[in-house]
N, C-alpha and C. Protein backbone atom coordinates (compact mmCIF):
# COMPACT_ATOMS: atom_id res chain seq x y z
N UNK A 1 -27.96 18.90 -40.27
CA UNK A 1 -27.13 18.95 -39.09
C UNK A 1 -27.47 20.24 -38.33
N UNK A 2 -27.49 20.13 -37.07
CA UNK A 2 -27.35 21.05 -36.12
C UNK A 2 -26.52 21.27 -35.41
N UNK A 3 -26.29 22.68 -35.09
CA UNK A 3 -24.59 22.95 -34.37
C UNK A 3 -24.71 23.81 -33.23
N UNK A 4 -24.39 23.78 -32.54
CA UNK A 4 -24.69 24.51 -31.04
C UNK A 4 -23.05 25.30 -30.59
N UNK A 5 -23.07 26.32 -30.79
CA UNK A 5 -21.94 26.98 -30.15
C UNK A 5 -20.98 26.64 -28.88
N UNK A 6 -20.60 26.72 -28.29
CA UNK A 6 -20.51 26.81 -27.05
C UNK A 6 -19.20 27.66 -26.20
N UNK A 7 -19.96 28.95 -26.14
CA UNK A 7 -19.20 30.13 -25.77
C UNK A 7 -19.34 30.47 -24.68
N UNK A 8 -18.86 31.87 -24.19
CA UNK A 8 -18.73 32.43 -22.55
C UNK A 8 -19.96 31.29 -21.74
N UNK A 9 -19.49 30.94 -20.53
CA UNK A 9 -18.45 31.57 -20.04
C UNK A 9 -17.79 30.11 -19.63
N UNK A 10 -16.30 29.84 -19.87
CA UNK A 10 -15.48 29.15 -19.59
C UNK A 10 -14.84 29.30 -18.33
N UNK A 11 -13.79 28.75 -17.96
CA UNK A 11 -13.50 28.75 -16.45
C UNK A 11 -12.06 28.16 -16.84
N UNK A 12 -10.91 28.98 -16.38
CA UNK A 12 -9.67 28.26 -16.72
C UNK A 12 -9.12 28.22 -15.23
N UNK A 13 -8.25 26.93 -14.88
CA UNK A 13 -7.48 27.15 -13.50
C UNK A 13 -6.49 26.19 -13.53
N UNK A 14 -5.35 26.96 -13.05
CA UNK A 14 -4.02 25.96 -13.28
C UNK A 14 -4.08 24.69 -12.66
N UNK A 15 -3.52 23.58 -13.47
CA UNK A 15 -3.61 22.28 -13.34
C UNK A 15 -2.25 21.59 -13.15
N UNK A 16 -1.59 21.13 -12.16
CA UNK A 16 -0.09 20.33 -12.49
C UNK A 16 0.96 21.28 -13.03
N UNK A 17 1.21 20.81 -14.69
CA UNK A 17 2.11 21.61 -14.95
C UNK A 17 1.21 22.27 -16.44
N UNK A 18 0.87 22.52 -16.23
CA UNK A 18 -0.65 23.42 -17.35
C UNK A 18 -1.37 23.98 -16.56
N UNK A 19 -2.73 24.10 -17.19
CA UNK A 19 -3.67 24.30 -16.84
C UNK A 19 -5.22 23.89 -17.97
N UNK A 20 -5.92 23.60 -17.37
CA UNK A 20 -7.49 23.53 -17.31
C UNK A 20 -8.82 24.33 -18.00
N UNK A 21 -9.45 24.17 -19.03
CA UNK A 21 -10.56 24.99 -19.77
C UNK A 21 -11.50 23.85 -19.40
N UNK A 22 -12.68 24.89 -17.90
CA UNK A 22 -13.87 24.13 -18.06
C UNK A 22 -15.32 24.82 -18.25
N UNK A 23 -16.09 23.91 -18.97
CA UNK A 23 -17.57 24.47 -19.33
C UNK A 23 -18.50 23.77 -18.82
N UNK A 24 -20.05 24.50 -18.24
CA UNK A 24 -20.97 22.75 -17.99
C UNK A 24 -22.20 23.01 -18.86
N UNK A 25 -22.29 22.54 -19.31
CA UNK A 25 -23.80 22.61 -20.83
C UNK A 25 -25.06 21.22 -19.86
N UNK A 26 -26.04 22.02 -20.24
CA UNK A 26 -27.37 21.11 -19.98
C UNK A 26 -27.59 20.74 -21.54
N UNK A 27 -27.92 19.31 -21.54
CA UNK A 27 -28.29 18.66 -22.73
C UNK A 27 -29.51 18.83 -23.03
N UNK A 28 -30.14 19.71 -24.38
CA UNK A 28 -31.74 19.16 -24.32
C UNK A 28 -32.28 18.21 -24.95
N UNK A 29 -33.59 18.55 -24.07
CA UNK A 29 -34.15 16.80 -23.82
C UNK A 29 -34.66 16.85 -25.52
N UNK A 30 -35.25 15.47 -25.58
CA UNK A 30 -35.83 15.13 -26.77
C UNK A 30 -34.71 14.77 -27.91
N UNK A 31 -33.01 14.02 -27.34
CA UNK A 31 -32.55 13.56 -28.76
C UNK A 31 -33.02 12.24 -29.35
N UNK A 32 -33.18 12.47 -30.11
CA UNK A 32 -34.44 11.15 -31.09
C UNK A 32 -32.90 9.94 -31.37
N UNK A 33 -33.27 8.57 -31.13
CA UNK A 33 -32.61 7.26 -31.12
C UNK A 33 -31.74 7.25 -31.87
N UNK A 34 -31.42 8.02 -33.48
CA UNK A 34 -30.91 8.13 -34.59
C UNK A 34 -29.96 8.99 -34.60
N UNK A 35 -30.07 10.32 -33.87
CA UNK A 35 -29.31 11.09 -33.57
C UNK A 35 -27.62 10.97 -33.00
N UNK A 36 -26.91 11.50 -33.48
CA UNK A 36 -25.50 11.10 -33.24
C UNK A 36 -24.68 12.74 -32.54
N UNK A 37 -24.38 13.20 -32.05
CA UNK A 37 -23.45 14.33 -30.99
C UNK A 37 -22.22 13.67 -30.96
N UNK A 38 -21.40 15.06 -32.01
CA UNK A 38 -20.05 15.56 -32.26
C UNK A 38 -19.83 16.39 -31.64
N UNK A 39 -18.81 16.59 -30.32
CA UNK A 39 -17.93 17.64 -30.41
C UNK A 39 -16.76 18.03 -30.90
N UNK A 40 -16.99 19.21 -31.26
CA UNK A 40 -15.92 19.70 -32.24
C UNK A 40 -14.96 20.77 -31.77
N UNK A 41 -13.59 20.87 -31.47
CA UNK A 41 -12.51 22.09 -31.00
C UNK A 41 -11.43 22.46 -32.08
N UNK A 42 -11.96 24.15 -32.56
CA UNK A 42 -11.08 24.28 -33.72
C UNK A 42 -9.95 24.24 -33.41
N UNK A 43 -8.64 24.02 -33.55
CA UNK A 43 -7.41 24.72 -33.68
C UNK A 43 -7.00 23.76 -32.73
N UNK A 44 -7.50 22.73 -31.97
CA UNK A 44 -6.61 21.75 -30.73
C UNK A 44 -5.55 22.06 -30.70
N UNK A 45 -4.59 21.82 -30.15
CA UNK A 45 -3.04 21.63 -30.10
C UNK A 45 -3.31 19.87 -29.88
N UNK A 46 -2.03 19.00 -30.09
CA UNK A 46 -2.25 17.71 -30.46
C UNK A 46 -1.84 17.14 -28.67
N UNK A 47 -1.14 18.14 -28.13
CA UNK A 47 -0.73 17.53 -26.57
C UNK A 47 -2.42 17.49 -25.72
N UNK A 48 -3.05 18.51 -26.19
CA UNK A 48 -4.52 18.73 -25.31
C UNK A 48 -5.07 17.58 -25.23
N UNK A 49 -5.75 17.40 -23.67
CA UNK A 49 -6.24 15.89 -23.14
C UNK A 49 -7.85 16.94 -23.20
N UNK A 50 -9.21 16.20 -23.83
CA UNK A 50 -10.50 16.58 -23.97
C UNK A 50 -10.88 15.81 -22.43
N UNK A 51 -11.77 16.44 -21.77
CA UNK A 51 -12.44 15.07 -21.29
C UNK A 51 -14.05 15.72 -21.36
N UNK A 52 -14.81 14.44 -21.55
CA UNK A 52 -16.86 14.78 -20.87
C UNK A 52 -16.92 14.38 -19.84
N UNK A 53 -17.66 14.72 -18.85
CA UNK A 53 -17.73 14.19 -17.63
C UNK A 53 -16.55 13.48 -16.94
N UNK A 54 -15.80 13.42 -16.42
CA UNK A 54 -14.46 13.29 -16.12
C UNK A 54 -13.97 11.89 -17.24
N UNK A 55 -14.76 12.06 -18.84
CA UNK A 55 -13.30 10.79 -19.44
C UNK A 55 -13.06 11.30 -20.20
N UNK A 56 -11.95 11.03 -20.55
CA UNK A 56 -11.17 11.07 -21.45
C UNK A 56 -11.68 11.09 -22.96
N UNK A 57 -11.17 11.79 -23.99
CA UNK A 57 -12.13 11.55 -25.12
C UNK A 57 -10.89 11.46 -26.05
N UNK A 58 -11.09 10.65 -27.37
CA UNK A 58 -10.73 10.12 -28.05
C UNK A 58 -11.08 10.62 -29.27
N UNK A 59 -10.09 11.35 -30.32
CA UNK A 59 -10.70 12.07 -31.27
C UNK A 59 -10.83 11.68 -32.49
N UNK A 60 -11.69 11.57 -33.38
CA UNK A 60 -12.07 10.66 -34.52
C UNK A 60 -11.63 11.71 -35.75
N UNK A 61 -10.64 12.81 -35.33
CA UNK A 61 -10.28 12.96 -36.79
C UNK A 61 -9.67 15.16 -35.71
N UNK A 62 -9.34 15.87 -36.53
CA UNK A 62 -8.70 16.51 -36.38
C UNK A 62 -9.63 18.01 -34.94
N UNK A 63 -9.34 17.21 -34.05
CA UNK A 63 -10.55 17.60 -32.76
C UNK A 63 -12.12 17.58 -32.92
N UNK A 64 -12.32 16.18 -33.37
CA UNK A 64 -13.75 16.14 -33.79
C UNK A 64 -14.05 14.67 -32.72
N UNK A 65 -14.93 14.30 -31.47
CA UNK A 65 -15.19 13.73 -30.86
C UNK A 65 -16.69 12.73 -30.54
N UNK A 66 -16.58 12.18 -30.25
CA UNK A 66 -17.90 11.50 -30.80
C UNK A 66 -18.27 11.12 -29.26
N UNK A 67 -19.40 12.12 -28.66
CA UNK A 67 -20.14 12.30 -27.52
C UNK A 67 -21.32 11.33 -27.46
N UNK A 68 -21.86 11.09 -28.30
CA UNK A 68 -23.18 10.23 -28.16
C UNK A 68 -23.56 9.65 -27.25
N UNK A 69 -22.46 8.96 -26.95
CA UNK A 69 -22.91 7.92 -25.94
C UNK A 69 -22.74 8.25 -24.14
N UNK A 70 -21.81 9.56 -24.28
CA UNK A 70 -21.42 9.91 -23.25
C UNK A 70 -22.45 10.81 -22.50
N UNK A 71 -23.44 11.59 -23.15
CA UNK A 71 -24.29 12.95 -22.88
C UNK A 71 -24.91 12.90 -21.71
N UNK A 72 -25.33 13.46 -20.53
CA UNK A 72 -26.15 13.44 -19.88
C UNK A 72 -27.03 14.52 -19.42
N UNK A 73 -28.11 14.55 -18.81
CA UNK A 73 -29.05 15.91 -18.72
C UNK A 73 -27.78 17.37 -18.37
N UNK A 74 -26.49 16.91 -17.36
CA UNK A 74 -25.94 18.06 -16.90
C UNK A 74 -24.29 17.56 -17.43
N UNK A 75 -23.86 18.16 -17.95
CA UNK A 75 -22.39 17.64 -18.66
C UNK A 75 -21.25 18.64 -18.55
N UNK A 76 -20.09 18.39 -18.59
CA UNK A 76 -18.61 19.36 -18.09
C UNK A 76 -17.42 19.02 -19.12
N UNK A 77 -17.31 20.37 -19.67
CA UNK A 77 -16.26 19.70 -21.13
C UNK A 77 -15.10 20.43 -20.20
N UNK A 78 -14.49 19.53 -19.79
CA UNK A 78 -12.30 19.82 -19.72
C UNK A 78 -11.94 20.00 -20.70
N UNK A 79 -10.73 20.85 -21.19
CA UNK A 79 -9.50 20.45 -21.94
C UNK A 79 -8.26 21.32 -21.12
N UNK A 80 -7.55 20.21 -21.40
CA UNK A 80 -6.09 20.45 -20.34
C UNK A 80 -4.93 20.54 -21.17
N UNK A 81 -4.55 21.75 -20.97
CA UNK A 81 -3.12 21.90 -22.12
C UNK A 81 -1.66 21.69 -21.11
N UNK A 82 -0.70 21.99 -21.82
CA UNK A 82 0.33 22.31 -20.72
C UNK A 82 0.89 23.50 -21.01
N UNK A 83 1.90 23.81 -20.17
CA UNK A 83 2.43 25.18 -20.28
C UNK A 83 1.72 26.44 -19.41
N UNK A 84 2.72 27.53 -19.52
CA UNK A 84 1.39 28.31 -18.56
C UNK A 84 0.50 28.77 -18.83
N UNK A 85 -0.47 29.55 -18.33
CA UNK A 85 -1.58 30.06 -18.11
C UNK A 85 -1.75 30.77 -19.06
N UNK A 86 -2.99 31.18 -20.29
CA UNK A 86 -2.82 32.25 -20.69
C UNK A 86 -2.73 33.06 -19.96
N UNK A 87 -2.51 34.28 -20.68
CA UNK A 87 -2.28 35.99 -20.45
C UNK A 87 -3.90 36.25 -20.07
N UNK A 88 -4.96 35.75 -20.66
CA UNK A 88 -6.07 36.57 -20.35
C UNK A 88 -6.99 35.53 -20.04
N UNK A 89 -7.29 34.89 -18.62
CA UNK A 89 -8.09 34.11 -18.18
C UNK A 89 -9.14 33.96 -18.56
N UNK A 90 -10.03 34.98 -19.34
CA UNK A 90 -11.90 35.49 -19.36
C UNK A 90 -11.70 35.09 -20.91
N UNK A 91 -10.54 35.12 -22.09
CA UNK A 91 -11.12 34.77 -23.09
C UNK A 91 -10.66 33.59 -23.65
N UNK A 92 -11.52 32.63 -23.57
CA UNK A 92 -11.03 31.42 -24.26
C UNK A 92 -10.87 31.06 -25.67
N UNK A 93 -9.42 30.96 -25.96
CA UNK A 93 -8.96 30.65 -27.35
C UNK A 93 -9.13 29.77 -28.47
N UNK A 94 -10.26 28.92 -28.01
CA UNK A 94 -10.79 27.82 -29.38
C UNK A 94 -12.26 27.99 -29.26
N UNK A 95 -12.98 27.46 -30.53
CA UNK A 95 -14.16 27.48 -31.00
C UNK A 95 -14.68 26.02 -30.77
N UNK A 96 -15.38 26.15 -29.99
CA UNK A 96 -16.31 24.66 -29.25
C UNK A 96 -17.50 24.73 -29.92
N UNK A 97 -18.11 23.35 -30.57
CA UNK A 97 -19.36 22.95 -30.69
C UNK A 97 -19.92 22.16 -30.57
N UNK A 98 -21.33 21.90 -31.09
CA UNK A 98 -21.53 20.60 -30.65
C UNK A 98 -22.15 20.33 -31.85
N UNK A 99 -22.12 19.09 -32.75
CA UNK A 99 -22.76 18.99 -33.75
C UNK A 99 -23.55 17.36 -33.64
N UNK A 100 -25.17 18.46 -34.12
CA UNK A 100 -25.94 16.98 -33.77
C UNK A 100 -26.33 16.60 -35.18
N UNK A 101 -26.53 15.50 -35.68
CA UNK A 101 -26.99 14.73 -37.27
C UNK A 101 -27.61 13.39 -37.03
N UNK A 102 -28.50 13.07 -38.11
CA UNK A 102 -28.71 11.92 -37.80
C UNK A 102 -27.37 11.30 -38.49
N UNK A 103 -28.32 9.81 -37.62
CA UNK A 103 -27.48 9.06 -38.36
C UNK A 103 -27.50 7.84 -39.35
């Protein structure tokens, strides 16, 4: 398995009655047919809505997401909490990855 971080720099901006954590990752090229892409968010809160590219994602076990099918050369991970804003806009509070395996 391979795991890809995905740190600074995030982008938070109030949303409704929350607010908004967004990132945009370039996919690289060359994932081989077999290959399967997990994203993974430590610590979720269970109200948080994920989305890839504006959908919605659906989590296959305790913030673990199954991207595969969704990936494209230029991609935008949302997650939308509620409540207010953190205190410190610049540091974002969960551990994002991306985990690639065959399959």
């Amino acid at each position: 398995m391979h795991s890809i971080r995905l740190q600074h720099p995030w982008k938070c901006c109030p949303q409704g009655n929350g607010f908004c954590w967004s990132r945009a990752f370039h996919w690289p090229a060359g994932e081989r047919p077999k290959e399967k892409t997990r994203l993974v968010v430590a610590e979720l809160p269970v109200s948080a809505v994920v989305s890839l590219n504006e959908r919605p994602l659906a989590a296959d076990g305790a913030g673990h997401f199954d991207i595969t099918s969704l990936l494209g050369p230029d991609n935008r991970i949302t997650i939308e909490l509620a409540g207010r804003a953190p205190a410190s806009q610049t540091e974002f509070p969960f551990e994002v990855r991306l985990e690639i395996f065959e399959a």
